[in-house]
Protein backbone atom coordinates (compact mmCIF):
# COMPACT_ATOMS: atom_id res chain seq x y z
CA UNK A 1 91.27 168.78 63.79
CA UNK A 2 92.25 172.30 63.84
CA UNK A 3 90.23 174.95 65.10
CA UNK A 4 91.18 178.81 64.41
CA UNK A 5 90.69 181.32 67.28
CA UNK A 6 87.36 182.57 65.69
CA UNK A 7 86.27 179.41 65.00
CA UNK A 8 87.22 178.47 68.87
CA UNK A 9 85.01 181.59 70.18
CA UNK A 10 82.56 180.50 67.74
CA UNK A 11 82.86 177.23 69.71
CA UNK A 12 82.44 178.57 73.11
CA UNK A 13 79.42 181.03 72.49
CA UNK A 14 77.59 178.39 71.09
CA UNK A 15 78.07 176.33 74.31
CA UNK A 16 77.55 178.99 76.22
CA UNK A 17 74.29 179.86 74.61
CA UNK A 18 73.13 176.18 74.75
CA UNK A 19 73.35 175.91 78.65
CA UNK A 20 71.35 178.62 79.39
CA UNK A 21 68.68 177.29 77.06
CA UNK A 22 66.72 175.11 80.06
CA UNK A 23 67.54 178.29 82.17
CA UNK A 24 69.89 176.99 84.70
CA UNK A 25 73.24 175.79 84.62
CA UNK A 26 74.26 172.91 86.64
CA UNK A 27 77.93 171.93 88.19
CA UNK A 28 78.43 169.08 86.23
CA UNK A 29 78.21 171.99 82.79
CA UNK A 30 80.35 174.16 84.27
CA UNK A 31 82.89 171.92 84.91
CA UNK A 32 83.05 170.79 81.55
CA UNK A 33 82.41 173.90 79.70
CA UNK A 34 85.86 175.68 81.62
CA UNK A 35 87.44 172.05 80.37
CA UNK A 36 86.42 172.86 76.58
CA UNK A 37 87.54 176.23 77.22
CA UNK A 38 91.00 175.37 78.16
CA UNK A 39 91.24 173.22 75.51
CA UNK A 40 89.98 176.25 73.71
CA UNK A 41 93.12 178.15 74.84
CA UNK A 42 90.84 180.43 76.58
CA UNK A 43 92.05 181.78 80.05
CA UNK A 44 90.10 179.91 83.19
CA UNK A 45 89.44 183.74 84.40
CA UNK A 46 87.72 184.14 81.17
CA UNK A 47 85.68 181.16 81.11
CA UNK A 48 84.47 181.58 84.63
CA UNK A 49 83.30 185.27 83.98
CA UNK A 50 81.35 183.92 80.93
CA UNK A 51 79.98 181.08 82.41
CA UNK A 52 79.00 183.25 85.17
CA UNK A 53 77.60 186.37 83.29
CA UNK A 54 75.73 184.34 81.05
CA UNK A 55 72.09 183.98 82.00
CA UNK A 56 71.96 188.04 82.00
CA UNK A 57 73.99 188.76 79.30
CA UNK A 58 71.56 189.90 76.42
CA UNK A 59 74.20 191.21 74.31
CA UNK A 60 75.48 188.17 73.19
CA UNK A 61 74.28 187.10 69.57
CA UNK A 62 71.47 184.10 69.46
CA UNK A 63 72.44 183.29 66.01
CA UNK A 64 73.45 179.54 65.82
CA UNK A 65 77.10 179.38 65.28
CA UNK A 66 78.15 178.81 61.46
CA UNK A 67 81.72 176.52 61.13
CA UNK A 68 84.23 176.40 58.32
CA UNK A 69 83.46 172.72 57.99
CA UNK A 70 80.81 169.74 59.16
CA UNK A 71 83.73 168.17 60.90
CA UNK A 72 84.09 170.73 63.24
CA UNK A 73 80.07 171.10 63.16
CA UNK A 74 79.33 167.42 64.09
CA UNK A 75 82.27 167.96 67.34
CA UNK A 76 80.57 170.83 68.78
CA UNK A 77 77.05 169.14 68.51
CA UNK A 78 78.27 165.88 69.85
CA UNK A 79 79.87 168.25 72.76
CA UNK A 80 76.95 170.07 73.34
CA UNK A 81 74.76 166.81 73.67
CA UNK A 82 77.33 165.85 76.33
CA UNK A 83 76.66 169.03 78.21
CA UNK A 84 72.76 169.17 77.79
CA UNK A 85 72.40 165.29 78.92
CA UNK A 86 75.26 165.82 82.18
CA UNK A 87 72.37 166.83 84.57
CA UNK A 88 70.62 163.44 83.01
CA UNK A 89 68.28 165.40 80.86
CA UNK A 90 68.37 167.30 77.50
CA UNK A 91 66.03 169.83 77.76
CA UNK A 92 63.47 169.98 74.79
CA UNK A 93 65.28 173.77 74.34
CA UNK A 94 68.88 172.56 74.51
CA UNK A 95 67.95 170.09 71.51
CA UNK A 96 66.19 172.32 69.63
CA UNK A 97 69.22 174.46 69.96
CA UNK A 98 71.39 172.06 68.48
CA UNK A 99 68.79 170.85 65.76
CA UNK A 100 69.58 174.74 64.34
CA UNK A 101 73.17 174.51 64.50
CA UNK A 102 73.27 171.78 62.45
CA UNK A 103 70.84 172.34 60.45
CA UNK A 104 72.40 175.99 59.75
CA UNK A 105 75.61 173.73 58.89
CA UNK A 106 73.90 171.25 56.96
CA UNK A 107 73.95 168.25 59.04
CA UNK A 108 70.58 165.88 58.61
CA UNK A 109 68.16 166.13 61.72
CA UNK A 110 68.53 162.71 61.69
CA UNK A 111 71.89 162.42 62.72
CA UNK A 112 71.51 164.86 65.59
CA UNK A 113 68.97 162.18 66.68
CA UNK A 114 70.75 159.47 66.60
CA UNK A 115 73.98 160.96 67.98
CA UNK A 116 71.41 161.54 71.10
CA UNK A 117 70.27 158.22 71.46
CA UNK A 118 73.86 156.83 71.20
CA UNK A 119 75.15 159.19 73.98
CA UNK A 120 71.77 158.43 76.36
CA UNK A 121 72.63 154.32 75.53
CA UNK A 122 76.33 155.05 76.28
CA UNK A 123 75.62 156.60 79.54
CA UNK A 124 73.01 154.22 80.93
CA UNK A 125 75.09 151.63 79.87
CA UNK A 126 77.84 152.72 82.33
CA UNK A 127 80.21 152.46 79.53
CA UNK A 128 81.40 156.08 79.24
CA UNK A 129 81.22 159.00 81.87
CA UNK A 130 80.97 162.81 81.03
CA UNK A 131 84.83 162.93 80.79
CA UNK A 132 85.49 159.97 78.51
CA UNK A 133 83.05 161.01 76.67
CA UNK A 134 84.71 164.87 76.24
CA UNK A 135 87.94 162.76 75.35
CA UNK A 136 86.33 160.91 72.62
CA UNK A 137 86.26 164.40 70.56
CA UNK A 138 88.60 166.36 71.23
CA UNK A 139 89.37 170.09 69.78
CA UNK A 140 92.18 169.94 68.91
């Protein structure tokens, strides 16, 4: 799947957004938030300024982010569920977050849900950690 540059920034502000949602951000989202980034092809120095900036910075938009196709949609909603549940918790915020990106990129409520449940079952389960898990959709 190929990504352009403004879909990519697209990407990352939607991420970025999403972890400040529950109003802190943990290691464990840093971590791999400046992995997505890279994959991005956004500069470390980059990511960790707006990673770091980003619980004060009120100038960045709040609109969900729209993508060129569900593809790309259903990737950054499966990411950000892998994000929200790496401190073993999606905040009720983080999922309502991502319950308005997809539904602003037409993807059923119900899939969102599911796609949740599978990622929880995966992780208790011991079958997958946060990394494999990043691996399994990749950017690019």
């Amino acid at each position: 799947m190929h990504i352009t540059l403004q879909e990519g920034s697209e990407f990352f502000r939607g991420l970025l957004l999403l972890i400040r949602k529950d109003q802190k951000i943990t290691e464990e989202e840093k971590t791999l938030l400046m992995r997505i980034g890279k994959s991005l092809g956004f500069a470390p120095s980059f990511c960790t300024t707006a990673i770091g900036e980003i619980m004060e910075n009120k100038y960045i938009s709040n609109i969900p982010p729209v993508f060129s196709n569900k593809k790309i949609a259903e990737n950054f909603i499966n990411h950000g569920l892998i994000i929200s549940y790496s401190d073993n918790e999606i905040h009720k915020n983080e999922l309502q977050w991502l319950r308005s990106v997809a539904k602003c990129n037409g993807i059923d409520d119900e899939w969102v849900l599911q796609e949740k449940e599978k990622l929880i079952l995966s992780h208790h389960n011991k079958k997958k950690d946060f990394e494999d898990l990043i691996r399994l959709h990749p950017l690019s």
